[in-house]
Each structure stands twice: as structure tokens, then as C-alpha cells.
PDB file of N, CA and C in Angstrom:
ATOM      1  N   UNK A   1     141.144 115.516 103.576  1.00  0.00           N
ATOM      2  CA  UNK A   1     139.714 115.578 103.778  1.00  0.00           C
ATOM      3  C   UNK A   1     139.009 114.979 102.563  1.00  0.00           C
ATOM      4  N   UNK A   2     137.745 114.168 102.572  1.00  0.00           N
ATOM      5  CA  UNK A   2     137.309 113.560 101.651  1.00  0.00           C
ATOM      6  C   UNK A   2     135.935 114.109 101.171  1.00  0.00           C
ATOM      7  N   UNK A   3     135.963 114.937 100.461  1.00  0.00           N
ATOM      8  CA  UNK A   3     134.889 115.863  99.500  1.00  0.00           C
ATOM      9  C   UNK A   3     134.089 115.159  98.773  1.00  0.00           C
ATOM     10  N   UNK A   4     132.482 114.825  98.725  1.00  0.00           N
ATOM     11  CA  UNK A   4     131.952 114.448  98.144  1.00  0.00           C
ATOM     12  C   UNK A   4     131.160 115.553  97.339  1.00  0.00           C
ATOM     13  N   UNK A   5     130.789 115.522  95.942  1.00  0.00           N
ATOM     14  CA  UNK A   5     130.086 116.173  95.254  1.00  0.00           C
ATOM     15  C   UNK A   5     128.970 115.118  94.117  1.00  0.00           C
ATOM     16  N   UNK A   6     127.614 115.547  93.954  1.00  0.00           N
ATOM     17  CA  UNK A   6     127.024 115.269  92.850  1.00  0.00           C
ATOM     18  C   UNK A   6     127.884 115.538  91.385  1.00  0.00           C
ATOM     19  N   UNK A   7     127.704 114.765  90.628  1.00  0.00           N
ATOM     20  CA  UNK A   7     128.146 115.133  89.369  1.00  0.00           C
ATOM     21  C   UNK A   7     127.537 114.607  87.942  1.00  0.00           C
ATOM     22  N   UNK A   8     127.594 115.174  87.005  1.00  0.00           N
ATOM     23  CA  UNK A   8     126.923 115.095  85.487  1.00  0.00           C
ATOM     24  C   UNK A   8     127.508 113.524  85.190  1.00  0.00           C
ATOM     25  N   UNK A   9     128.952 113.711  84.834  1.00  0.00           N
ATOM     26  CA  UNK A   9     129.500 112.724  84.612  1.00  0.00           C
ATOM     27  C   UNK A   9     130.838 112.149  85.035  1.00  0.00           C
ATOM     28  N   UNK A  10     131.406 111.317  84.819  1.00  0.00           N
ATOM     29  CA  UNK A  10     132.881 110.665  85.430  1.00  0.00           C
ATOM     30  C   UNK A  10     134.211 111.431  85.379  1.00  0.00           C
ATOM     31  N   UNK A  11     134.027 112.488  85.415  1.00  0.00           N
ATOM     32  CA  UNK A  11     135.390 113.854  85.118  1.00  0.00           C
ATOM     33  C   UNK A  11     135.562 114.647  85.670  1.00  0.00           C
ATOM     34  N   UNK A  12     136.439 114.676  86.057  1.00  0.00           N
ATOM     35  CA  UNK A  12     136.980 116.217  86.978  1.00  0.00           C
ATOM     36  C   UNK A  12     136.497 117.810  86.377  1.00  0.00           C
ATOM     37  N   UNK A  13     135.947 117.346  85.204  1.00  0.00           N
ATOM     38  CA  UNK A  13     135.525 118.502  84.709  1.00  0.00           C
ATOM     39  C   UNK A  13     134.283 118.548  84.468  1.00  0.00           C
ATOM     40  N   UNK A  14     134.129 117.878  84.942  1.00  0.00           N
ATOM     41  CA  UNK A  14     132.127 117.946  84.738  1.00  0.00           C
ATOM     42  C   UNK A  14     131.120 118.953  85.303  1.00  0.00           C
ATOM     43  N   UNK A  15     130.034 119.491  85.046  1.00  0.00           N
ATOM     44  CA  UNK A  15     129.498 120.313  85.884  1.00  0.00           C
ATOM     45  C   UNK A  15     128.968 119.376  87.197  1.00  0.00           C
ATOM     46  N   UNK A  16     128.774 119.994  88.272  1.00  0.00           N
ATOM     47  CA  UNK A  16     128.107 119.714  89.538  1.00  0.00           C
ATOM     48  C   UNK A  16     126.854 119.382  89.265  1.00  0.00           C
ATOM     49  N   UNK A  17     125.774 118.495  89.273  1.00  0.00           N
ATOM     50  CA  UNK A  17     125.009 117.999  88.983  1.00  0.00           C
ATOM     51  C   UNK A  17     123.819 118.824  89.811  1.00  0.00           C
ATOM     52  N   UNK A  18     122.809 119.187  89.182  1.00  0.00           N
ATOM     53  CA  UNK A  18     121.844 120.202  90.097  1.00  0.00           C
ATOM     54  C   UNK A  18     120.884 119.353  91.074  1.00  0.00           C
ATOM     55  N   UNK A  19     120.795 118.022  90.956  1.00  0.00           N
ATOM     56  CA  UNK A  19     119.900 117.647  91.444  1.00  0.00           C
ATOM     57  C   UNK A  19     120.507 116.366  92.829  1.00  0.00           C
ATOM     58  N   UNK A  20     120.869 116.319  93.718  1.00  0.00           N
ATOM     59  CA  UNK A  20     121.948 115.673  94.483  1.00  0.00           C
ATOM     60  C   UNK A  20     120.960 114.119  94.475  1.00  0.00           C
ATOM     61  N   UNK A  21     119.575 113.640  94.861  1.00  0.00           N
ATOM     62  CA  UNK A  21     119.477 112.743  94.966  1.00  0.00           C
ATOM     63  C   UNK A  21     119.439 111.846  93.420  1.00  0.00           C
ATOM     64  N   UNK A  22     119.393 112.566  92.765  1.00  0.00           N
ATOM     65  CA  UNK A  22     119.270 112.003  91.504  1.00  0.00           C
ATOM     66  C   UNK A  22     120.795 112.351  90.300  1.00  0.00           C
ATOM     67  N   UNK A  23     121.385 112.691  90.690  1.00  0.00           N
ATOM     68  CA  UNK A  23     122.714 112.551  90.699  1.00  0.00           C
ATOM     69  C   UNK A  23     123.391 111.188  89.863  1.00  0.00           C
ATOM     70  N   UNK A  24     123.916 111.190  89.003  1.00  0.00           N
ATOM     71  CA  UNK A  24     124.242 110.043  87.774  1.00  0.00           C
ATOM     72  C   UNK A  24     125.206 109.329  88.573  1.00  0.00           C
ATOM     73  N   UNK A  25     126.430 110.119  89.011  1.00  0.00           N
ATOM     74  CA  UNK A  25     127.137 109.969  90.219  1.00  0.00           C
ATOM     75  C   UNK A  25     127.992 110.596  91.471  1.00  0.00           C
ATOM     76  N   UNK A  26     128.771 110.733  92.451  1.00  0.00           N
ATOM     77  CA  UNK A  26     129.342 111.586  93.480  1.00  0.00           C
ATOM     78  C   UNK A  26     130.882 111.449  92.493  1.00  0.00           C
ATOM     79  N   UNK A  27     131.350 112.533  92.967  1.00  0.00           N
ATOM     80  CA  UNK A  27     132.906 112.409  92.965  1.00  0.00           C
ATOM     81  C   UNK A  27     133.281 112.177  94.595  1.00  0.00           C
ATOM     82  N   UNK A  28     134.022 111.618  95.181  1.00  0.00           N
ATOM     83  CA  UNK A  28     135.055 111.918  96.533  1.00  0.00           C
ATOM     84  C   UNK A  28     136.113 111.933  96.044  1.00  0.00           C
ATOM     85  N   UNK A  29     136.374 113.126  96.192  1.00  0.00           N
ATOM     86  CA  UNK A  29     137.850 113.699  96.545  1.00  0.00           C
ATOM     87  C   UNK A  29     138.475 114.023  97.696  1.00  0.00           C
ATOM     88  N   UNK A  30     139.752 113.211  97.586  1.00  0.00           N
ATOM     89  CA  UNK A  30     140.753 113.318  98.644  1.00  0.00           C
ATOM     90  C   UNK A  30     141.238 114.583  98.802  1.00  0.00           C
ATOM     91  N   UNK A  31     141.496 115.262  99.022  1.00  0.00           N
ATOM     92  CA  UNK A  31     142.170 116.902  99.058  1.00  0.00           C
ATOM     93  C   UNK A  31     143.515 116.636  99.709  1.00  0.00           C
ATOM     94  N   UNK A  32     143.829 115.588 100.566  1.00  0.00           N
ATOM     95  CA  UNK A  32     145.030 115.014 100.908  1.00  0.00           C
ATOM     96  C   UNK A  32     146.036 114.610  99.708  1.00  0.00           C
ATOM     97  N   UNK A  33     145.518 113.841  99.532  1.00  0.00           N
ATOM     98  CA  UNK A  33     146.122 112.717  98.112  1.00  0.00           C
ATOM     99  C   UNK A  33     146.387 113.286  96.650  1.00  0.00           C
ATOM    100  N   UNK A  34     144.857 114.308  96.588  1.00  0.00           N
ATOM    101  CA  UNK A  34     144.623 115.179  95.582  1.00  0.00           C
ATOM    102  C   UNK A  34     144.292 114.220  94.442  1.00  0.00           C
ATOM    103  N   UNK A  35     143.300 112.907  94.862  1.00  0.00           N
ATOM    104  CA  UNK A  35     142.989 112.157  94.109  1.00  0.00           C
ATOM    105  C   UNK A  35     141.671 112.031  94.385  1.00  0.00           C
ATOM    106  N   UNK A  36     140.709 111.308  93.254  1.00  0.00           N
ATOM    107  CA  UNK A  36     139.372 111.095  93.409  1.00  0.00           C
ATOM    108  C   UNK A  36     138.736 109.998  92.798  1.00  0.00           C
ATOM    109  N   UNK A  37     137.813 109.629  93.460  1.00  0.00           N
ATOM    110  CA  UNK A  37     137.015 107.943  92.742  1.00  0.00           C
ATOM    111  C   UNK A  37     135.769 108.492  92.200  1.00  0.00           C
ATOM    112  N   UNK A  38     134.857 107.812  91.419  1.00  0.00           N
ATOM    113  CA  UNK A  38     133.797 108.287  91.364  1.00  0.00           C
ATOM    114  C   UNK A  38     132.666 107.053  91.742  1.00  0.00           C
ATOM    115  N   UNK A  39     131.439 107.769  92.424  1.00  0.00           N
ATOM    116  CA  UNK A  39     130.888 106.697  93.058  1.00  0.00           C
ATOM    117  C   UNK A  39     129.735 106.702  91.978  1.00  0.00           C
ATOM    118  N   UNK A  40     129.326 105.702  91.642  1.00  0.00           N
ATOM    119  CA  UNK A  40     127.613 105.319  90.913  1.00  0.00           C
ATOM    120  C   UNK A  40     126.487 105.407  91.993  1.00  0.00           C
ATOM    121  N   UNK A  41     125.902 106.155  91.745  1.00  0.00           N
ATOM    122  CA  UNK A  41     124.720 106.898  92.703  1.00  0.00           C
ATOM    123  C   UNK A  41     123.461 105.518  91.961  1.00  0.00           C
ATOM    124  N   UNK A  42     123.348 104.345  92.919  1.00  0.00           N
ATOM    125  CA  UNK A  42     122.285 103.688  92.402  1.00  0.00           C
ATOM    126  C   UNK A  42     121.183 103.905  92.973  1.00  0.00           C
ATOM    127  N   UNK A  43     121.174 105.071  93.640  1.00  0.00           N
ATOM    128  CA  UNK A  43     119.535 105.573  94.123  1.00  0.00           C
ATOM    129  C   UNK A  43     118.941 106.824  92.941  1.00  0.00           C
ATOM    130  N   UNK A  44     119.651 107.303  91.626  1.00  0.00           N
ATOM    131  CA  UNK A  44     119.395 107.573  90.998  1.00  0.00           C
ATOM    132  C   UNK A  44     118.602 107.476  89.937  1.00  0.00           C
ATOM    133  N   UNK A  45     118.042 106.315  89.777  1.00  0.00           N
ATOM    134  CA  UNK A  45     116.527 105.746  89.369  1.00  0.00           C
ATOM    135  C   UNK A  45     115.646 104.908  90.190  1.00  0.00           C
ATOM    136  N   UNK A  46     115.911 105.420  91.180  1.00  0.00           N
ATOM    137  CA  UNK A  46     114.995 104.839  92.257  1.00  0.00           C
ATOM    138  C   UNK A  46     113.439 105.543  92.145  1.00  0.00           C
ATOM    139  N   UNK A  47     112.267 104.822  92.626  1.00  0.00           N
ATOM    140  CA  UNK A  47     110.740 105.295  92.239  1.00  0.00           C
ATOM    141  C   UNK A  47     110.721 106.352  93.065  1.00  0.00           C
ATOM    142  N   UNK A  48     111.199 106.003  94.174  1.00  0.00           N
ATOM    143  CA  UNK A  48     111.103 107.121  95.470  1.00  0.00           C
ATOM    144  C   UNK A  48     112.454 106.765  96.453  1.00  0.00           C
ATOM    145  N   UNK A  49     112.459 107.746  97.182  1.00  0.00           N
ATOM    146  CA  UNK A  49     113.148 107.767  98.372  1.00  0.00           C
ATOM    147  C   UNK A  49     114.690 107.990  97.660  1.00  0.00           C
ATOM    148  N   UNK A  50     114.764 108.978  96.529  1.00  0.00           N
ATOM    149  CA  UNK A  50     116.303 108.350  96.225  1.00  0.00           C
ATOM    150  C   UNK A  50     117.548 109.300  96.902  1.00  0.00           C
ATOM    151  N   UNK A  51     116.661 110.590  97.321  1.00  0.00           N
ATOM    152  CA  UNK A  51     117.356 111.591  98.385  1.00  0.00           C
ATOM    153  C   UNK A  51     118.063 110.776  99.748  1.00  0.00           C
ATOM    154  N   UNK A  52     117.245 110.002  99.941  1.00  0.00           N
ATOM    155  CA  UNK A  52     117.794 109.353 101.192  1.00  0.00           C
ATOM    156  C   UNK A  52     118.330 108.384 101.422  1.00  0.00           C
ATOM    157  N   UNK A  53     118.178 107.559 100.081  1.00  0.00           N
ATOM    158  CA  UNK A  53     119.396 106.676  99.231  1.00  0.00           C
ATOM    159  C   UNK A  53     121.069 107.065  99.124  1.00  0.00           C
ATOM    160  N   UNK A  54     120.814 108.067  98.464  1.00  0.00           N
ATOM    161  CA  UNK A  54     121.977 109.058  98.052  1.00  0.00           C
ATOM    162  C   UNK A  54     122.614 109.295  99.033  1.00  0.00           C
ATOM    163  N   UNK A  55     122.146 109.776  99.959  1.00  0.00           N
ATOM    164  CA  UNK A  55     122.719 110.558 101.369  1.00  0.00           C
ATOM    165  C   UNK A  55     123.340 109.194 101.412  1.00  0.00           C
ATOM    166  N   UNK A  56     122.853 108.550 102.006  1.00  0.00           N
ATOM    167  CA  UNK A  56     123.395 106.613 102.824  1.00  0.00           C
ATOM    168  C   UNK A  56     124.507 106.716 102.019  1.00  0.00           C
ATOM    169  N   UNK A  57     124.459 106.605 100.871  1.00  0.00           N
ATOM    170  CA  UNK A  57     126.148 106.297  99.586  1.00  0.00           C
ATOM    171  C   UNK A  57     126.760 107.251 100.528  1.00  0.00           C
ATOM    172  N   UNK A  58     126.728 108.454 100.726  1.00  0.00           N
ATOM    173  CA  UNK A  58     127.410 109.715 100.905  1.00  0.00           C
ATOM    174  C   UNK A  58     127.880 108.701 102.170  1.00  0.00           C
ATOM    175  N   UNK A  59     127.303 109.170 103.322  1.00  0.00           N
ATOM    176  CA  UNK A  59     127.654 108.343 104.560  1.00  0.00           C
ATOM    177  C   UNK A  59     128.446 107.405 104.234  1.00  0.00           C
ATOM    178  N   UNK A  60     127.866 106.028 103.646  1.00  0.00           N
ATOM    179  CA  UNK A  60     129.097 105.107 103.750  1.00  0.00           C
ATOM    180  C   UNK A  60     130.296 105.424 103.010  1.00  0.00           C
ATOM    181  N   UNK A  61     130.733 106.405 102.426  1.00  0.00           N
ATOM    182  CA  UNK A  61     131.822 106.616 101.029  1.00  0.00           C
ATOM    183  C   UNK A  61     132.822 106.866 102.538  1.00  0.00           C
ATOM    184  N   UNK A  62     132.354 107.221 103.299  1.00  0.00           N
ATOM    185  CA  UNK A  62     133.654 108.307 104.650  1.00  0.00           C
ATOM    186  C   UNK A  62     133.555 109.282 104.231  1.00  0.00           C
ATOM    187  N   UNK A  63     132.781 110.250 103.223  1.00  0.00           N
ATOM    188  CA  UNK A  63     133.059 111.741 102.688  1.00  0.00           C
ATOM    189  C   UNK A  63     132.946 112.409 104.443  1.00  0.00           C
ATOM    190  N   UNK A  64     133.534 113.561 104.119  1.00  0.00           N
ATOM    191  CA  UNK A  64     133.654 114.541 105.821  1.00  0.00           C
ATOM    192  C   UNK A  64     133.289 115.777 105.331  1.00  0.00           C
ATOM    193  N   UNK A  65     132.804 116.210 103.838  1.00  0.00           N
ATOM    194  CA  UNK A  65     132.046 117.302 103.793  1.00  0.00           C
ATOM    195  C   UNK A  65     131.113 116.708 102.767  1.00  0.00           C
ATOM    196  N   UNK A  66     129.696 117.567 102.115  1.00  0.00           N
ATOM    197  CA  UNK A  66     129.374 117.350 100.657  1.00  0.00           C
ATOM    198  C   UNK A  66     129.210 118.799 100.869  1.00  0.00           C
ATOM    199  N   UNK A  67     129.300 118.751  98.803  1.00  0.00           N
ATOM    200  CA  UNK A  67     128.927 119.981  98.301  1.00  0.00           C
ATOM    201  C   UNK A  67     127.957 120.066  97.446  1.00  0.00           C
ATOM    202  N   UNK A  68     127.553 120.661  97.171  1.00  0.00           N
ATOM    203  CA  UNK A  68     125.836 120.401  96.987  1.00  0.00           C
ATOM    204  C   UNK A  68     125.331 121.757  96.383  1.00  0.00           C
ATOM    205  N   UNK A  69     124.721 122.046  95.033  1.00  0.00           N
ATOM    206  CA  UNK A  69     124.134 122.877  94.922  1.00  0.00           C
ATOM    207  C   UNK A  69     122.544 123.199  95.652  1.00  0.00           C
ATOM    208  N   UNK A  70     121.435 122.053  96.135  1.00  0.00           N
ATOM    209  CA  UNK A  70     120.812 121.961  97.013  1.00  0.00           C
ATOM    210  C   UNK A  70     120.755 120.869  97.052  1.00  0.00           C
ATOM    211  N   UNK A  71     119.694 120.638  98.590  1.00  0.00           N
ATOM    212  CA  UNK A  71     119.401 119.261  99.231  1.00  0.00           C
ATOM    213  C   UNK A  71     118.262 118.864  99.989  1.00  0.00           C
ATOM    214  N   UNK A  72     117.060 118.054  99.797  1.00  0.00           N
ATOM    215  CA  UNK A  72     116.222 117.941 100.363  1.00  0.00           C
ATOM    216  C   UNK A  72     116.161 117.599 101.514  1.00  0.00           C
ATOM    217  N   UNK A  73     115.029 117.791 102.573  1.00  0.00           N
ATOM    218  CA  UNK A  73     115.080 117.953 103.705  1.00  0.00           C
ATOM    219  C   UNK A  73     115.621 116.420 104.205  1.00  0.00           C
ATOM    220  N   UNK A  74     114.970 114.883 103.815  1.00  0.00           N
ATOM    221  CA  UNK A  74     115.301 113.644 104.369  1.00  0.00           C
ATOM    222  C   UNK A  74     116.755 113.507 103.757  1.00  0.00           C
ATOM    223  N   UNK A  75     116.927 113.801 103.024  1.00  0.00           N
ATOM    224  CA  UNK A  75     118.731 113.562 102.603  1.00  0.00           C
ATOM    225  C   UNK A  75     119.137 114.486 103.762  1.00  0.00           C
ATOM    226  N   UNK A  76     119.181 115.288 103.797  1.00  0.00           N
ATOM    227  CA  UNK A  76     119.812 116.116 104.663  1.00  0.00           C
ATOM    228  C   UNK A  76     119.774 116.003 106.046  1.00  0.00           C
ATOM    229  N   UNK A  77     118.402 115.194 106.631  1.00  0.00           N
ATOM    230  CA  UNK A  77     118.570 114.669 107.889  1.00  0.00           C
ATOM    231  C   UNK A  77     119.638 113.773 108.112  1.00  0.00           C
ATOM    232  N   UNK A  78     119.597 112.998 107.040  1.00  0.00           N
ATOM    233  CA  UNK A  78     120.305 111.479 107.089  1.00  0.00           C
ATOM    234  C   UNK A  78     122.050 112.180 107.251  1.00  0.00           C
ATOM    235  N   UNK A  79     122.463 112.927 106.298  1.00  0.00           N
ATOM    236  CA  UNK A  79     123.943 114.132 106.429  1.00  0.00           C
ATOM    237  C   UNK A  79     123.829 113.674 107.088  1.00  0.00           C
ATOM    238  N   UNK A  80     123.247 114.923 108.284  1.00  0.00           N
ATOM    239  CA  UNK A  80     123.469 115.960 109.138  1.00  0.00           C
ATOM    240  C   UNK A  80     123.355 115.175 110.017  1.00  0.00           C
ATOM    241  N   UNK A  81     123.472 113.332 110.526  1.00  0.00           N
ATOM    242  CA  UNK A  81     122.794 112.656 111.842  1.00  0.00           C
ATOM    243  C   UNK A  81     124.328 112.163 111.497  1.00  0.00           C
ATOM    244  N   UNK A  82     124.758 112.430 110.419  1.00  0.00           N
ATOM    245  CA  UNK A  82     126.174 111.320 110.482  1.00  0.00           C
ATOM    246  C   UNK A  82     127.446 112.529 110.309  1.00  0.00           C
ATOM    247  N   UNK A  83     126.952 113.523 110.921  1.00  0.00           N
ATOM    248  CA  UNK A  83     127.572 114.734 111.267  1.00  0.00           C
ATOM    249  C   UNK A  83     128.817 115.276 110.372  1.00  0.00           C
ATOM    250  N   UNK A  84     128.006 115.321 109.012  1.00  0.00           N
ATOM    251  CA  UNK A  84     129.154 115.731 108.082  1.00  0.00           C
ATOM    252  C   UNK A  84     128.510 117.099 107.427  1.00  0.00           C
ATOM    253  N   UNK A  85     129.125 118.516 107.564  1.00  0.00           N
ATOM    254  CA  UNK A  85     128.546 119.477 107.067  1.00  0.00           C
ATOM    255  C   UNK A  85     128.169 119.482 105.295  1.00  0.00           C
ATOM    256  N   UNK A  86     127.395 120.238 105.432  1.00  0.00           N
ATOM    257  CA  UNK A  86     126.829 120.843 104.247  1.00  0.00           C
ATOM    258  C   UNK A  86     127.247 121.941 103.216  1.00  0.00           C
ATOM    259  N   UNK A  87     127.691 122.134 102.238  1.00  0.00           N
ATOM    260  CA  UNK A  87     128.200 123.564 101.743  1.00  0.00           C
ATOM    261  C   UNK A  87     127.356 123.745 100.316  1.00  0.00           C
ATOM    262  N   UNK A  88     127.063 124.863  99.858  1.00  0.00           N
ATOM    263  CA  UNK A  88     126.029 125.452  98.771  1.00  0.00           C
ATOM    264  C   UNK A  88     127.811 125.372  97.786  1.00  0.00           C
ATOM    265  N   UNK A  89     127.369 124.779  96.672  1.00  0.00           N
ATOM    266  CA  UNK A  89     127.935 125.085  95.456  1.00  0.00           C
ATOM    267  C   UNK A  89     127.823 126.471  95.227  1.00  0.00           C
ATOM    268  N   UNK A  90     128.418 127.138  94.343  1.00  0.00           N
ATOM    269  CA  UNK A  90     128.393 128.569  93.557  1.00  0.00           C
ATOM    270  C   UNK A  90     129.014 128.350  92.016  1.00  0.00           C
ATOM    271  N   UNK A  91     129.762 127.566  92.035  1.00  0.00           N
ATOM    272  CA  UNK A  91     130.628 127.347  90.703  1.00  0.00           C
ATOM    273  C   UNK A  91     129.706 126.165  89.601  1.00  0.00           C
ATOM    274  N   UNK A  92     129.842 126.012  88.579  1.00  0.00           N
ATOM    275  CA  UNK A  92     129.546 125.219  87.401  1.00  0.00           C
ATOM    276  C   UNK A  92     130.176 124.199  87.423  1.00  0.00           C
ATOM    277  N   UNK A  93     131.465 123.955  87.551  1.00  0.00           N
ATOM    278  CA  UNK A  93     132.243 122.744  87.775  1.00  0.00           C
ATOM    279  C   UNK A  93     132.701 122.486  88.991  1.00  0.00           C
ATOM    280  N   UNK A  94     132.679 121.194  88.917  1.00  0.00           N
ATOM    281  CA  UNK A  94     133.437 120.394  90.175  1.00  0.00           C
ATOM    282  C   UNK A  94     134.610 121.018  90.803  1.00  0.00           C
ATOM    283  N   UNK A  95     135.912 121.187  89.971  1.00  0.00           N
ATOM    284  CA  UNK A  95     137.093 121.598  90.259  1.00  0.00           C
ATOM    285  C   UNK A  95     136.600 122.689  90.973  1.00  0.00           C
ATOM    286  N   UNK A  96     135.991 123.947  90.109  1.00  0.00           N
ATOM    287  CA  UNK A  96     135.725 125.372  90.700  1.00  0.00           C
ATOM    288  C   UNK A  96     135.368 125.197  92.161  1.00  0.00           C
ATOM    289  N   UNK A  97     134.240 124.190  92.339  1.00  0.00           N
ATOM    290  CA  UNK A  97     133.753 124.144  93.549  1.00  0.00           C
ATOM    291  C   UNK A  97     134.904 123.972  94.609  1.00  0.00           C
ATOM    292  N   UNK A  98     135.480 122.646  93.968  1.00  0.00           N
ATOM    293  CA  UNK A  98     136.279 121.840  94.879  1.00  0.00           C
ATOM    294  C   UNK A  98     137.235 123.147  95.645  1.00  0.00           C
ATOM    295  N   UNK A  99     137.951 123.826  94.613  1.00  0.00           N
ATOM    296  CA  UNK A  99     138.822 124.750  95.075  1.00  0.00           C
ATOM    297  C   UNK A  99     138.559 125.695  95.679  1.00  0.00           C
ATOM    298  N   UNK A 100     136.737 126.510  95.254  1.00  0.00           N
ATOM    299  CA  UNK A 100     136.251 127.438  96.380  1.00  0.00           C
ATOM    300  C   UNK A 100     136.019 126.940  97.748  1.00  0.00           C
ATOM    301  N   UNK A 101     135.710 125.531  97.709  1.00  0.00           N
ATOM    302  CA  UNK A 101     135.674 125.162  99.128  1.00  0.00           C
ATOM    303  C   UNK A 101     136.998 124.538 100.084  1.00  0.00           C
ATOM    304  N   UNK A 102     137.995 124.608  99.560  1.00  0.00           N
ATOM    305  CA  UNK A 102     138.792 124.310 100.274  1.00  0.00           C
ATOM    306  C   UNK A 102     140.021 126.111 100.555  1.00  0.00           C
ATOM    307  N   UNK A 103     139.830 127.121 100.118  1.00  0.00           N
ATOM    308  CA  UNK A 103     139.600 128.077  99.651  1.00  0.00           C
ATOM    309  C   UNK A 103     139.125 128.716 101.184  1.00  0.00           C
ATOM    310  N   UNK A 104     137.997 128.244 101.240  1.00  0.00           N
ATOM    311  CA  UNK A 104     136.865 128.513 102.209  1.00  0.00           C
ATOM    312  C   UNK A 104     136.178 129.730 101.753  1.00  0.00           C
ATOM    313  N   UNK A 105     135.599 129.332 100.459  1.00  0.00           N
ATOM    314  CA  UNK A 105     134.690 130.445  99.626  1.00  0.00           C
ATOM    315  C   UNK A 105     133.804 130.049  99.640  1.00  0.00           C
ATOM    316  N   UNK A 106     133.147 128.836  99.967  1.00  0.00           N
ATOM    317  CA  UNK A 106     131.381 128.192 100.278  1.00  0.00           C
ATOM    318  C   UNK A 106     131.247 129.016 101.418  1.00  0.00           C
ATOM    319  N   UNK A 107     129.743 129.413 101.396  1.00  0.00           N
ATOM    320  CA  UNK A 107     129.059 128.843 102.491  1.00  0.00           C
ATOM    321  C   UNK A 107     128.349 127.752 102.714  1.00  0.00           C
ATOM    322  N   UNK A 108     127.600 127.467 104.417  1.00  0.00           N
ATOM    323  CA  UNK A 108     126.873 126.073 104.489  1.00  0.00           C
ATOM    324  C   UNK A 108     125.910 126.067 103.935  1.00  0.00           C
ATOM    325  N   UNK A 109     125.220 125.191 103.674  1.00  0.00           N
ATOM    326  CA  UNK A 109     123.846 125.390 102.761  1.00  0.00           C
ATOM    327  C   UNK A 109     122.954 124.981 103.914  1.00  0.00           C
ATOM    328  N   UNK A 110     121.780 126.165 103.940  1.00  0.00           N
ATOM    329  CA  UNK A 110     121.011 126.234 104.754  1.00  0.00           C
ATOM    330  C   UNK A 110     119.344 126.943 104.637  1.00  0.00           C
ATOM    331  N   UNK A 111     119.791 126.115 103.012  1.00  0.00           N
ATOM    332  CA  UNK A 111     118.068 126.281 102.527  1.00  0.00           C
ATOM    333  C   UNK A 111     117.959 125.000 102.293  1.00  0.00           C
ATOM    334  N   UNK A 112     117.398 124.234 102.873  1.00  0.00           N
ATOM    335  CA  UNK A 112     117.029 122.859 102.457  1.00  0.00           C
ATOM    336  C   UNK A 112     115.471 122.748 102.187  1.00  0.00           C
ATOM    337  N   UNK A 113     115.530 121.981 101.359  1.00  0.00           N
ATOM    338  CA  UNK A 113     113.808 122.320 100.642  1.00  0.00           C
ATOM    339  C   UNK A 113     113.093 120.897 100.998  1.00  0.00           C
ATOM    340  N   UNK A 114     111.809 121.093 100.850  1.00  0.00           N
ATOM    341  CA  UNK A 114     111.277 119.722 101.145  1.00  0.00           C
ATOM    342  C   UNK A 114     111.490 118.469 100.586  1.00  0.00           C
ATOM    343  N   UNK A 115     112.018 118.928  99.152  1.00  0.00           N
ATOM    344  CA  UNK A 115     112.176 117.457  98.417  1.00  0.00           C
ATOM    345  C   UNK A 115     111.694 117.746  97.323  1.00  0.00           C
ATOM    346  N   UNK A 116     111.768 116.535  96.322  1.00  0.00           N
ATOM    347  CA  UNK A 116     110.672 116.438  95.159  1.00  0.00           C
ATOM    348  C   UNK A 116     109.676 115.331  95.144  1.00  0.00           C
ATOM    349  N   UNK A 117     109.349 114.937  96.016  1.00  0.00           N
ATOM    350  CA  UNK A 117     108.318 113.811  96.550  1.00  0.00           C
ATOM    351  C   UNK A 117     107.929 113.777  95.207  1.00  0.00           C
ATOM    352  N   UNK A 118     107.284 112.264  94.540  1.00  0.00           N
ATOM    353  CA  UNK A 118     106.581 111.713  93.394  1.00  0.00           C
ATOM    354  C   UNK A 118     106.721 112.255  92.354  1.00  0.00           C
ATOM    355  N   UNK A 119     108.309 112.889  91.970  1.00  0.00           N
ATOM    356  CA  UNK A 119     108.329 113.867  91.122  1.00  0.00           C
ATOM    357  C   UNK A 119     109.106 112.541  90.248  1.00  0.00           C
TER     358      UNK A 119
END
């Protein structure tokens, strides 16, 4: 299965990045392979729209879950139309996450907020 997460920086040990559209970059992890790439999130200095930027990377990467400490509502349309669930982070690092969610210690994330429009 191919796990996408926000992240701080290029390491398996990095914290989970709090902010998903603005995100430095994703990890996908294989959970098969037990290997991972890291993607450059170039909607991360975008003026606007970079939630729904982000999502699109997500989509095209093939990820089949993200994990996400939260997610604004147009990122999350964009997910949720390319029918890949959602899960709320709980952990500080990637790994932690990675392993609570395969684990099946997430739940889905199902507070999605409006966004940070012109923020």
C-alpha cells in the first residue's frame, strides 16, 4: 500500500508537517517494499490554491491512503473524488504515524476545516 504523508523534511524521521497544503514535502511509502521516495510539494509557495495543488501531487503520486494531521475542505474534495481515504495523524513523527496506521490505530479524519484562504 502506498502511504502518503506531509513532512518537515527529507527523513524518515522527521516530524509530520502540520500544515498539508503547505507542506515542504510528502513522503510515499510503500508498506509493501518498506521503502519510500520523497515528493517536493511545489504547491508549497504557491499565492493561493496550494491545498488543491497538493492534493493533485497526492493523486498523481498513486498514494491509496494520506495521513494528515488536518486538511482543508478543497484539498480534501480533490482526495476524496480520487477515492483515497483520509486518516488524522496522532504521532509527531512520520514512522510513529506510519506504524499507527498500518497498526490500524488512526482514525479517518473527519474534521476538515475550511482552509486558510489568503493566509
Amino acid at each position: 500500500m502506498k502511504i502518503a504523508i506531509p513532512v518537515d523534511r527529507k527523513s524518515r524521521d522527521s516530524d509530520v508537517c502540520v500544515s498539508f497544503g503547505r507542506a515542504p514535502y510528502f513522503l510515499l511509502y510503500d508498506s509493501d517494499s518498506e521503502q519510500g521516495q520523497f515528493l517536493l510539494n511545489s504547491a508549497a509557495e504557491s499565492a493561493g490554491g496550494a491545498g488543491i495543488k497538493a492534493a493533485q501531487i497526492i493523486v498523481d503520486s498513486g498514494a491509496e491512503v494520506l495521513l494528515t494531521p488536518r486538511c482543508g475542505k478543497n484539498a480534501a474534495d480533490v482526495i476524496i473524488a480520487a477515492e483515497i481515504p483520509i486518516y488524522k495523524t496522532k504521532h509527531k513523527t512520520v514512522t510513529e504515524n506510519v506504524d499507527a496506521f498500518l497498526a490500524g490505530e488512526l482514525d479517518q479524519l473527519d474534521e476538515i476545516h475550511a482552509g486558510f484562504h489568503g493566509a
